[in-house]
N, C-alpha and C. Protein backbone atom coordinates (compact mmCIF):
# COMPACT_ATOMS: atom_id res chain seq x y z
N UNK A 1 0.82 -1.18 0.00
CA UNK A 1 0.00 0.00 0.00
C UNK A 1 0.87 1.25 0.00
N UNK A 2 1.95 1.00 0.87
CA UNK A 2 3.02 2.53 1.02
C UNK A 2 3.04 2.71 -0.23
N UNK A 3 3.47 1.48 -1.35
CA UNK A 3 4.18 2.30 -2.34
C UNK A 3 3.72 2.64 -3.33
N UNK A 4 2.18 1.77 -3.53
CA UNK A 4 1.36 2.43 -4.56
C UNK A 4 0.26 3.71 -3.99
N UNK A 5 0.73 4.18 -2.74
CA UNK A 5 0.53 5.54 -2.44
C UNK A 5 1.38 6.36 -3.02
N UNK A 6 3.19 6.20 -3.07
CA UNK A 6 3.92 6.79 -3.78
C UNK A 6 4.13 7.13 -4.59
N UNK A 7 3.09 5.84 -5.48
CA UNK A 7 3.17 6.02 -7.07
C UNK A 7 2.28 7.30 -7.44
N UNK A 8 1.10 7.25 -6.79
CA UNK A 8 0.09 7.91 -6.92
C UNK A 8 0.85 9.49 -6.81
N UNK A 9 1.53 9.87 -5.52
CA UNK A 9 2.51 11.27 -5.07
C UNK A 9 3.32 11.42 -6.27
N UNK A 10 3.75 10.14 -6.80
CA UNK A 10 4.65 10.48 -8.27
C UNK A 10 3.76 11.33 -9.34
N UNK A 11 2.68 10.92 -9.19
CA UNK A 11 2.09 11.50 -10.69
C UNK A 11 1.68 12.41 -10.22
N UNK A 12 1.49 13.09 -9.24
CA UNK A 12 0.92 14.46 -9.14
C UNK A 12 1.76 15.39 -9.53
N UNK A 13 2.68 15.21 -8.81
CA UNK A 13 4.31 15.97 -8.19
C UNK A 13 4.73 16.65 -9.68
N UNK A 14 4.53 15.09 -10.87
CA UNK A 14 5.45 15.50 -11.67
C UNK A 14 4.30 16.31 -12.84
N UNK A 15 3.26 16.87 -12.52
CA UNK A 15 3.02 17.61 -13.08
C UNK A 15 3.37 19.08 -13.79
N UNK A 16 2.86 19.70 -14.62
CA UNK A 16 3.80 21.17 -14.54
C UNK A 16 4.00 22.00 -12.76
N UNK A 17 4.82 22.89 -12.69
CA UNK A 17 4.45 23.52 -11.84
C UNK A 17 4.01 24.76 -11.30
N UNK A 18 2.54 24.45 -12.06
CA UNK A 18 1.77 25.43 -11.87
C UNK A 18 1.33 26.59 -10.99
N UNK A 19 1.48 25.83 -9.81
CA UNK A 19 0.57 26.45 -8.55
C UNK A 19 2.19 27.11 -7.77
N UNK A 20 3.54 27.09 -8.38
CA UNK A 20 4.69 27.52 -7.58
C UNK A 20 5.24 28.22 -8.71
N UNK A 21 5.98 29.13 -7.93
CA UNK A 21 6.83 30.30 -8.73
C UNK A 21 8.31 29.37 -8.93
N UNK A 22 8.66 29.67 -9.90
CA UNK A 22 10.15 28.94 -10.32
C UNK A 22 10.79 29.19 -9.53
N UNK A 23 10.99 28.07 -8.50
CA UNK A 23 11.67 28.16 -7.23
C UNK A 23 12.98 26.77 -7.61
N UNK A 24 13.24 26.51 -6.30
CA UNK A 24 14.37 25.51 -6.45
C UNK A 24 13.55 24.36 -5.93
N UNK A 25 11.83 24.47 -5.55
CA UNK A 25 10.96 23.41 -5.08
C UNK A 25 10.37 23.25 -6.48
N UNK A 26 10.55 23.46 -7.46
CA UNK A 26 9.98 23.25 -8.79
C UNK A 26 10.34 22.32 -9.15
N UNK A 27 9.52 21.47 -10.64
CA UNK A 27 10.25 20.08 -10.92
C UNK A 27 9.73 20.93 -12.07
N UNK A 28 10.99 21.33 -12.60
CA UNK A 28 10.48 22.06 -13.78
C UNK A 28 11.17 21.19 -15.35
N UNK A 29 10.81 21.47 -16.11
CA UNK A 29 10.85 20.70 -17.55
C UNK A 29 12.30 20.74 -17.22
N UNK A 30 13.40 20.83 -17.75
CA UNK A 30 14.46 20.21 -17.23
C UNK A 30 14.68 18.97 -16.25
N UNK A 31 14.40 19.53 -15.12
CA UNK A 31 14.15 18.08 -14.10
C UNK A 31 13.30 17.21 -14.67
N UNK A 32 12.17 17.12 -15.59
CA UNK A 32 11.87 15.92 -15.73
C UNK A 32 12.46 15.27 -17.05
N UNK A 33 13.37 15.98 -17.85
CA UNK A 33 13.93 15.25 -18.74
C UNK A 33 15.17 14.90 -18.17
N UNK A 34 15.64 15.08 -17.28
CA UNK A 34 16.37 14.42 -16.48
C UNK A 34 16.15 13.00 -15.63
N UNK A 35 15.09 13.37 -15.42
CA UNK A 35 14.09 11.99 -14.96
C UNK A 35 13.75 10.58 -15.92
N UNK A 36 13.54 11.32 -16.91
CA UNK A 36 13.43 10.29 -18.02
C UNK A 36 14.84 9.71 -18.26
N UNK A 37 15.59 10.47 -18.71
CA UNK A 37 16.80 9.62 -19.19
C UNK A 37 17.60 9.16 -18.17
N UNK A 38 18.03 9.66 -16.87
CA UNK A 38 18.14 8.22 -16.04
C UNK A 38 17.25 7.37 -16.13
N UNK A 39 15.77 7.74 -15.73
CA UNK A 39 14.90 5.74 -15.60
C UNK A 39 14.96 5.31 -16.84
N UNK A 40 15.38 6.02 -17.84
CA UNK A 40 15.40 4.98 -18.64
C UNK A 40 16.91 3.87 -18.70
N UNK A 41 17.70 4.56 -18.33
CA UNK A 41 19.40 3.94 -18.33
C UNK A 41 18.81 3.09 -17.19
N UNK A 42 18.55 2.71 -16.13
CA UNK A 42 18.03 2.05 -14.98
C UNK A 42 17.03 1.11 -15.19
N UNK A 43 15.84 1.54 -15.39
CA UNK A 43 14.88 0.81 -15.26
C UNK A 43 14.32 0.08 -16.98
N UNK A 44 15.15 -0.05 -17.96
CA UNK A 44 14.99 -0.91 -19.12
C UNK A 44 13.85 -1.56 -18.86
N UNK A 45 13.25 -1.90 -19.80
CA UNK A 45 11.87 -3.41 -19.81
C UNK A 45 12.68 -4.83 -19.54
N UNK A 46 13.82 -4.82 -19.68
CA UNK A 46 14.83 -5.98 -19.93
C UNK A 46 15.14 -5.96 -18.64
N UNK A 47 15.19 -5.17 -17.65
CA UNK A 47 15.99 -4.90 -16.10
C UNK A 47 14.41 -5.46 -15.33
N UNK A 48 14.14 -6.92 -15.54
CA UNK A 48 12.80 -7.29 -14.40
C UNK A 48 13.45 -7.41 -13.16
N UNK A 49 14.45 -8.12 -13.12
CA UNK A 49 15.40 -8.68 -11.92
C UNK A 49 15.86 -7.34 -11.43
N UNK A 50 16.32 -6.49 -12.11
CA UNK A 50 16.81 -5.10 -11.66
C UNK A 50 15.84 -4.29 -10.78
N UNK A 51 14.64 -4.60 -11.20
CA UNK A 51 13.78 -3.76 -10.79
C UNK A 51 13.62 -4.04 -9.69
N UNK A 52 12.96 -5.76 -9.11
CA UNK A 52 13.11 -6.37 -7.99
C UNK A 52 13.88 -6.28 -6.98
N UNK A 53 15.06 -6.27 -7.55
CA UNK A 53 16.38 -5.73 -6.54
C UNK A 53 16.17 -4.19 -5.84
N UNK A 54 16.18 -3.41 -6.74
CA UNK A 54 15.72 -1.88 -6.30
C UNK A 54 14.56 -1.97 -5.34
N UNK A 55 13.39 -2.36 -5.78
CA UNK A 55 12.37 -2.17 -4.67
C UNK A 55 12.61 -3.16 -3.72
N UNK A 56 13.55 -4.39 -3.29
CA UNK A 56 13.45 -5.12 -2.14
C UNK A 56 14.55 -3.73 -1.61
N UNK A 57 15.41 -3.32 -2.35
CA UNK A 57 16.59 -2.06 -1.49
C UNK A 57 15.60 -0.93 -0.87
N UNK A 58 14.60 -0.62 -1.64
CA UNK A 58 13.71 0.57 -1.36
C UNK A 58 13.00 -0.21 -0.31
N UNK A 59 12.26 -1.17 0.21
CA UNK A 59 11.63 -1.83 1.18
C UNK A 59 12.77 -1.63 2.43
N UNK A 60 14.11 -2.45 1.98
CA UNK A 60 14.97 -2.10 3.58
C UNK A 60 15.24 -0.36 4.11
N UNK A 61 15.47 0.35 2.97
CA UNK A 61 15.48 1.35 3.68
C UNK A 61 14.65 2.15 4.17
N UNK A 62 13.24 1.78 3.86
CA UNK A 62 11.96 1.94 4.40
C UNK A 62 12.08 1.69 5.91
N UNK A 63 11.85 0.50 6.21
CA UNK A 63 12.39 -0.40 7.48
C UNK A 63 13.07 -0.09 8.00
N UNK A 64 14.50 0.52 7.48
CA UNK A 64 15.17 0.84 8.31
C UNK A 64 15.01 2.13 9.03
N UNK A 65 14.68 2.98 8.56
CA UNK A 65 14.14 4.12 8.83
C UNK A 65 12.87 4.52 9.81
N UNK A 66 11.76 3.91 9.38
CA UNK A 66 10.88 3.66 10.09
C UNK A 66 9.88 2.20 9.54
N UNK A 67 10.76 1.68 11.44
CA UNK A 67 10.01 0.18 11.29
C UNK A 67 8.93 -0.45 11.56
N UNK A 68 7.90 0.96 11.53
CA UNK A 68 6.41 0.57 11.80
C UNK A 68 5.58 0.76 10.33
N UNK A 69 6.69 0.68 9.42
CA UNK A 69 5.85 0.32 7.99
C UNK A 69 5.35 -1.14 7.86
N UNK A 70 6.13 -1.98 8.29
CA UNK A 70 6.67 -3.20 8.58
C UNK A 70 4.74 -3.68 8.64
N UNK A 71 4.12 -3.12 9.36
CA UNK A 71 2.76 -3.30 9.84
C UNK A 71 1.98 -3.04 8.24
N UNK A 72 2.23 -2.29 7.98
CA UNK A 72 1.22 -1.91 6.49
C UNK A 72 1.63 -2.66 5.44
N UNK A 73 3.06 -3.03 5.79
CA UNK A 73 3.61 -4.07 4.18
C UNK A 73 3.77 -5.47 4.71
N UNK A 74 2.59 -6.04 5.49
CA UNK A 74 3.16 -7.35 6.08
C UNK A 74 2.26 -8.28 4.97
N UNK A 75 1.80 -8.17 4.72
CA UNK A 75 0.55 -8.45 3.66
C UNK A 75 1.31 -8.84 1.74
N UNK A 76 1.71 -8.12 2.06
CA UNK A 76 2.80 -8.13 0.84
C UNK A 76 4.18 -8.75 0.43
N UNK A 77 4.02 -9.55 1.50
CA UNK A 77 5.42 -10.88 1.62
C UNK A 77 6.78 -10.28 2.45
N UNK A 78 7.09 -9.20 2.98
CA UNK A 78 8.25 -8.08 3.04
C UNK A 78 8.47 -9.01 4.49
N UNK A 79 8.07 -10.00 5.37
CA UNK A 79 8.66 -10.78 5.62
C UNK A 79 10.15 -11.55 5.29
N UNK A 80 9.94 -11.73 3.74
CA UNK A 80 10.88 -12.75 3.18
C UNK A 80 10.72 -12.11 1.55
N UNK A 81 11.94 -11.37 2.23
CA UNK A 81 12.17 -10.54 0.70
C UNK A 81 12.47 -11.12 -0.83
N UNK A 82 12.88 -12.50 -0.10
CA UNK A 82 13.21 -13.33 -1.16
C UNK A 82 12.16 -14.24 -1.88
N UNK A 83 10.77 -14.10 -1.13
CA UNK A 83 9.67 -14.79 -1.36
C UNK A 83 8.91 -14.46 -3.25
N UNK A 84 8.32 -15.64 -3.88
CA UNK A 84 7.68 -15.49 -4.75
C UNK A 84 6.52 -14.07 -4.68
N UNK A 85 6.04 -13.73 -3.39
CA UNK A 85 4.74 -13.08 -3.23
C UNK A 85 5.43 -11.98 -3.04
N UNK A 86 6.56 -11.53 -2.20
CA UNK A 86 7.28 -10.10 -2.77
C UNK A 86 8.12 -10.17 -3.90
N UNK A 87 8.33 -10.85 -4.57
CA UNK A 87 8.53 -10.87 -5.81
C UNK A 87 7.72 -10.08 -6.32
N UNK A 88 6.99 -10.59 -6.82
CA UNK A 88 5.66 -10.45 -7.50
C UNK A 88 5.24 -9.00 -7.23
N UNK A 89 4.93 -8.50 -5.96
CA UNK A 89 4.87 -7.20 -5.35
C UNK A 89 5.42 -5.77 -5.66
N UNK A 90 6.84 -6.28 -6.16
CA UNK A 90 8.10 -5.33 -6.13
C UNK A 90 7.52 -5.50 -7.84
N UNK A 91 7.81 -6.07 -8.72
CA UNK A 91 7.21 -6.16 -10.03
C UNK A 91 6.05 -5.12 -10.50
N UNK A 92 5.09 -5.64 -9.58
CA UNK A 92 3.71 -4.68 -9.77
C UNK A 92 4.00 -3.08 -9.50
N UNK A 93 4.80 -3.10 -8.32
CA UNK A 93 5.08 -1.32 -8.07
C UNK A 93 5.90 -0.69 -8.76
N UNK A 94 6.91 -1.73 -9.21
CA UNK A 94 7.69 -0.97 -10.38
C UNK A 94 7.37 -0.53 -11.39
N UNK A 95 6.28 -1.40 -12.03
CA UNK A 95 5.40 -0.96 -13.57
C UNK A 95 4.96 0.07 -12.92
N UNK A 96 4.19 -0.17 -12.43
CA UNK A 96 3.20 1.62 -11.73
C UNK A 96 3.87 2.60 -11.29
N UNK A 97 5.14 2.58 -10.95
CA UNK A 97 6.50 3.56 -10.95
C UNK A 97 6.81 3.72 -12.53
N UNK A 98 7.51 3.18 -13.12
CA UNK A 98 7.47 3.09 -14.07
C UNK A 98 6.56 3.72 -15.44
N UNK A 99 5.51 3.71 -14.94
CA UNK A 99 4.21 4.44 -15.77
C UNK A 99 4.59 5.57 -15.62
N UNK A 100 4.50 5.85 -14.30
CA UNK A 100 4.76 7.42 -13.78
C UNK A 100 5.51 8.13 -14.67
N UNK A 101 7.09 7.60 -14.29
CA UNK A 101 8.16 8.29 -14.90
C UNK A 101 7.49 8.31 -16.29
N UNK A 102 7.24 7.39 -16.86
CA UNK A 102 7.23 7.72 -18.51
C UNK A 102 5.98 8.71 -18.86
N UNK A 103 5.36 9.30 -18.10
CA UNK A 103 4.24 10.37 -18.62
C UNK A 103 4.75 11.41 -17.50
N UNK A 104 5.80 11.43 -17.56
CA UNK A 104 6.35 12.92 -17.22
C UNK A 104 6.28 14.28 -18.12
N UNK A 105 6.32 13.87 -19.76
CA UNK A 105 6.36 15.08 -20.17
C UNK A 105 4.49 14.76 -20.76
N UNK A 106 3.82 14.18 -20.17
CA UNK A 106 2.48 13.90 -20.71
C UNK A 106 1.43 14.38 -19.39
N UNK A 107 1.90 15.91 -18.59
CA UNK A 107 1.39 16.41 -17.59
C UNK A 107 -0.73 16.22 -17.61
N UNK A 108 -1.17 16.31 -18.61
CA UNK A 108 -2.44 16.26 -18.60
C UNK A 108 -3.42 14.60 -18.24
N UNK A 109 -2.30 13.97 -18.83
CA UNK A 109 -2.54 12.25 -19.04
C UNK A 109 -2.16 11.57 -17.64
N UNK A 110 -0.81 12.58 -16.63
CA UNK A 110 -0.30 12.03 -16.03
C UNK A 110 -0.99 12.46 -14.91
N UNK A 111 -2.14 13.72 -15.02
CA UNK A 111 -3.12 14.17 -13.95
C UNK A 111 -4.30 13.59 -13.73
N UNK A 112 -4.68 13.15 -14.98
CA UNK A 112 -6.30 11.85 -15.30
C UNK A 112 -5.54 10.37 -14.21
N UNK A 113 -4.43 10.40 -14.36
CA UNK A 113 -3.60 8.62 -13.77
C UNK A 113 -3.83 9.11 -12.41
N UNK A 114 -3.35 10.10 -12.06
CA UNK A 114 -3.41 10.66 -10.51
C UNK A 114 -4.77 10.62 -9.85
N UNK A 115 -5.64 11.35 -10.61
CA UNK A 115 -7.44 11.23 -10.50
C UNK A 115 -7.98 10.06 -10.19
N UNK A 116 -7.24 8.93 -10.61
CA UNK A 116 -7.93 7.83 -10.70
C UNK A 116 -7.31 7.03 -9.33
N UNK A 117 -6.25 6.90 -9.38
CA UNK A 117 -5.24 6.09 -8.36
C UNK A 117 -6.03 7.04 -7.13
N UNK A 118 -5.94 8.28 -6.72
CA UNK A 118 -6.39 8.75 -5.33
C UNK A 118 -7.73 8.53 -5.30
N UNK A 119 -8.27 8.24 -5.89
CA UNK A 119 -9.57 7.30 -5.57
C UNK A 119 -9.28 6.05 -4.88
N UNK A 120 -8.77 5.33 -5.75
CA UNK A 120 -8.31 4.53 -5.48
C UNK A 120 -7.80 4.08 -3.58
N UNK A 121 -6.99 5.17 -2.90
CA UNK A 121 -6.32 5.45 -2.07
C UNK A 121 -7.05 6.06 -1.17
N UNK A 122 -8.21 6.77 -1.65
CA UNK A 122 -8.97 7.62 -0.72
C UNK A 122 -9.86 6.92 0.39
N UNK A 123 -9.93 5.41 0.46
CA UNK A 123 -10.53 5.31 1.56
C UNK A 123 -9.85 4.00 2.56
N UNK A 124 -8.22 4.98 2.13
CA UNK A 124 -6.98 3.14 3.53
C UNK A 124 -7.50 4.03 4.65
N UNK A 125 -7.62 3.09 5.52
CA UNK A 125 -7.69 3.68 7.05
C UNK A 125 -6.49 3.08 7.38
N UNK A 126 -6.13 4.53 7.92
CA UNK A 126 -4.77 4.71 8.38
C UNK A 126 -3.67 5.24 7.70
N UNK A 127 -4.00 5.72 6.77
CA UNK A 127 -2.97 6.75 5.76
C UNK A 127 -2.38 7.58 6.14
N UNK A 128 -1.56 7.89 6.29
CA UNK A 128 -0.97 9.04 6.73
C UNK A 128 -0.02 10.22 5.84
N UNK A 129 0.09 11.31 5.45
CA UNK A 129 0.77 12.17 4.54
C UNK A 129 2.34 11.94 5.19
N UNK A 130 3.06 11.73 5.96
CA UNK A 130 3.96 11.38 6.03
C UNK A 130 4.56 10.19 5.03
N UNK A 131 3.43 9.06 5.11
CA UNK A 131 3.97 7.66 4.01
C UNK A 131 5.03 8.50 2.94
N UNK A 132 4.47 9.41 1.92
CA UNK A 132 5.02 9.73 1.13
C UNK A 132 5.70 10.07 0.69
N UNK A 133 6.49 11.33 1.99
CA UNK A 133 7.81 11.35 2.17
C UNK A 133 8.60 10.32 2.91
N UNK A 134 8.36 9.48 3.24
CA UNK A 134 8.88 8.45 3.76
C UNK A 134 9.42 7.69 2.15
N UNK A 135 8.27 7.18 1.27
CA UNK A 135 9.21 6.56 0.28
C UNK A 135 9.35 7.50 -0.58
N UNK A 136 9.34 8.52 -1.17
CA UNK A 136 9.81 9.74 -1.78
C UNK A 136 11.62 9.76 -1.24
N UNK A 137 11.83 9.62 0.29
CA UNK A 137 13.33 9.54 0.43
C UNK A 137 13.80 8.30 0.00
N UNK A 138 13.52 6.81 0.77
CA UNK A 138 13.55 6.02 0.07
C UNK A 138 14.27 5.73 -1.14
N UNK A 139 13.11 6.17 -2.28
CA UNK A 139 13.36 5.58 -3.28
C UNK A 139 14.11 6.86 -4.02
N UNK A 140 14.74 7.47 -3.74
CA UNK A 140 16.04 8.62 -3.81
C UNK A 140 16.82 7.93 -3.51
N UNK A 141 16.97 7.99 -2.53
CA UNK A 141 18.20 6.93 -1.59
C UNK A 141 18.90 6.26 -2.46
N UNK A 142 18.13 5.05 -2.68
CA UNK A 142 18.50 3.59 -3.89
C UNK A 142 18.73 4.43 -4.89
N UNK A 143 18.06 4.82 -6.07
CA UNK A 143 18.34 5.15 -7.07
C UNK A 143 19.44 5.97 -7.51
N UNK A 144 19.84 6.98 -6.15
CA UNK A 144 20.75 7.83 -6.14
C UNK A 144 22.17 6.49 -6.30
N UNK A 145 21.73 5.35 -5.64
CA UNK A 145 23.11 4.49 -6.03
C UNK A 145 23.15 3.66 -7.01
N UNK A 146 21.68 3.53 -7.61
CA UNK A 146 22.09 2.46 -8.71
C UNK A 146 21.98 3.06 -10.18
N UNK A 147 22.42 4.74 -10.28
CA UNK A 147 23.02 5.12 -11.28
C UNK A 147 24.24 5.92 -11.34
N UNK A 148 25.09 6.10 -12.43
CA UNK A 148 26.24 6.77 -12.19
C UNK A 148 25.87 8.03 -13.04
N UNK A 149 24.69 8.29 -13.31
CA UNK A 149 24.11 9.64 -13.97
C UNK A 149 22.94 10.26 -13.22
N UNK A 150 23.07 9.60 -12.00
CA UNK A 150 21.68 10.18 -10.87
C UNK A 150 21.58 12.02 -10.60
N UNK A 151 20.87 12.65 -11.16
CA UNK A 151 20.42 14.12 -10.55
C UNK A 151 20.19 14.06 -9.35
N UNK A 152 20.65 14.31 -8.17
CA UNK A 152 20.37 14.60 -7.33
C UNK A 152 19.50 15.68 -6.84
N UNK A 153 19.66 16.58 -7.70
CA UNK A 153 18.76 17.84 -7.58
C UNK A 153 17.66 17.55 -7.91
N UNK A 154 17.52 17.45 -9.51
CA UNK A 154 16.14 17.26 -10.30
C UNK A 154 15.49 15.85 -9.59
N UNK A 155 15.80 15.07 -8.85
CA UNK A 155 15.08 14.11 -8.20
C UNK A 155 14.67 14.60 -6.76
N UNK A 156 15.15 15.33 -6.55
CA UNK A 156 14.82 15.39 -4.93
C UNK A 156 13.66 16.56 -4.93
N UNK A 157 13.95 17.48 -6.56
CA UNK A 157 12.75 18.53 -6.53
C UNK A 157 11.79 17.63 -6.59
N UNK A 158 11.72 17.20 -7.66
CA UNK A 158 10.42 16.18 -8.29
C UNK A 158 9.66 14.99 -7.25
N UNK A 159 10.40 14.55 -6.30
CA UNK A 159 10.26 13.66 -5.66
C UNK A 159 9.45 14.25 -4.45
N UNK A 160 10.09 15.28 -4.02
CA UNK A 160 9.48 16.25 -2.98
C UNK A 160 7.92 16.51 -3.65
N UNK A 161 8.14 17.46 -4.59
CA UNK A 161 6.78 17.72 -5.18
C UNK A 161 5.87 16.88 -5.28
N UNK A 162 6.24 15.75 -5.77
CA UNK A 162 4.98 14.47 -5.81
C UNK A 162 5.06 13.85 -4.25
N UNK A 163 5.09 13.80 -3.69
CA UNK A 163 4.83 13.47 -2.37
C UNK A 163 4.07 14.31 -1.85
N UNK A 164 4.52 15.64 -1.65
CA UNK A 164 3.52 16.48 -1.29
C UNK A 164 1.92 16.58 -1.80
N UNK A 165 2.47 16.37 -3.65
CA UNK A 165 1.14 16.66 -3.96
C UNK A 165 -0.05 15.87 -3.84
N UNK A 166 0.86 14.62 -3.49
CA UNK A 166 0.06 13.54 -3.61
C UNK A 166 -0.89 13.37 -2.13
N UNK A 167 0.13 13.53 -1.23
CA UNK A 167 -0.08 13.68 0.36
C UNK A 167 -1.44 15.16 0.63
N UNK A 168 -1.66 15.60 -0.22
CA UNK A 168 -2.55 16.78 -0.08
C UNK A 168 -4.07 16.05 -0.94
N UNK A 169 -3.84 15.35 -2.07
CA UNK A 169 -4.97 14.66 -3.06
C UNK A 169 -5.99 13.83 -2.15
N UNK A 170 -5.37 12.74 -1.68
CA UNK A 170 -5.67 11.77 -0.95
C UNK A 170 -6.26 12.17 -0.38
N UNK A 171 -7.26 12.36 0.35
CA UNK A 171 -8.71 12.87 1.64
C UNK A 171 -8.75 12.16 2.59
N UNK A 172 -7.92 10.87 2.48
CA UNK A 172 -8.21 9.77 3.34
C UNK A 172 -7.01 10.07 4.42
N UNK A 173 -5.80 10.57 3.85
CA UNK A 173 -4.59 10.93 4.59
C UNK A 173 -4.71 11.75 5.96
N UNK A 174 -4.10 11.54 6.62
CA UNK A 174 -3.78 12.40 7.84
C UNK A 174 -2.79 12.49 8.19
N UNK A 175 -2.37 13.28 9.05
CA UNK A 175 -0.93 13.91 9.50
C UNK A 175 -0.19 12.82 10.43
């Protein structure tokens, strides 16, 4: 659930940025073509195993960080990272990560995906707007190591932004 909340914070975030003055909190067209061409060097259709690896890395540093996620992702095999059923798990969130990134420069298409997913999301009991920055760092974290062309900047704007925005969509969320 954390992380297809995240996904959901992804597609908001990486919308234009409309509602902010060209700040250094902007994920502005630059940052997201920056976005694209790392996930694409990273996350290939050919990289399934790659992907798996990344989100079992994005799960520990979840955990490690704060280990009362542990409760919301028990459901999801994160027991036994090595299991067929988080397999499977880490797969599913990656495509839906994955989606994200690739309708970055498709802001209108990538706001209808957002519309739909926080529905989706709008009625976990127990949501909290924190989740999001929780894997928003996360999945910075990892990625920041499993490329040698990682933006640090343009990810941490973009990443910020969709967390937030996403953490504000959701109705179901609380502090």
């Amino acid at each position: 659930m954390l992380y297809k909340l995240m996904i959901v914070g992804a597609l908001l975030g990486l919308v234009l940025c409309e509602d902010v003055t060209e700040t250094e909190d902007c994920c502005s067209v630059e940052d997201k073509k920056e976005l694209a061409f790392m996930w694409h060097q990273v996350w290939h259709s050919s990289y399934t195993e790659r992907r798996v690896t990344i989100m079992k890395a994005v799960v520990k540093d979840i955990l490690n960080k704060h280990p009362g996620a542990a409760e919301l992702l028990k459901k999801k095999g994160i027991e036994n990272l090595e299991s067929p059923q988080f397999a499977a798990y880490a797969v599913k969130v990656s495509h839906a990560f994955d989606t994200v990134i690739n309708m970055v420069e498709e802001p209108l298409v990538l706001e209808q995906m957002v519309e739909l997913m926080a529905e989706e999301f709008g009625t976990r009991v127990g949501l909290k707007k924190s989740y999001f920055e929780v894997y928003a760092d996360s999945m910075e974290a990892v990625l920041n190591k499993a490329s040698t062309c990682f933006n640090v900047g343009a990810w941490h704007r973009c990443l910020r932004r969709l967390a937030h925005a996403i953490s504000e969509k959701v109705p179901a969320a609380t502090k």
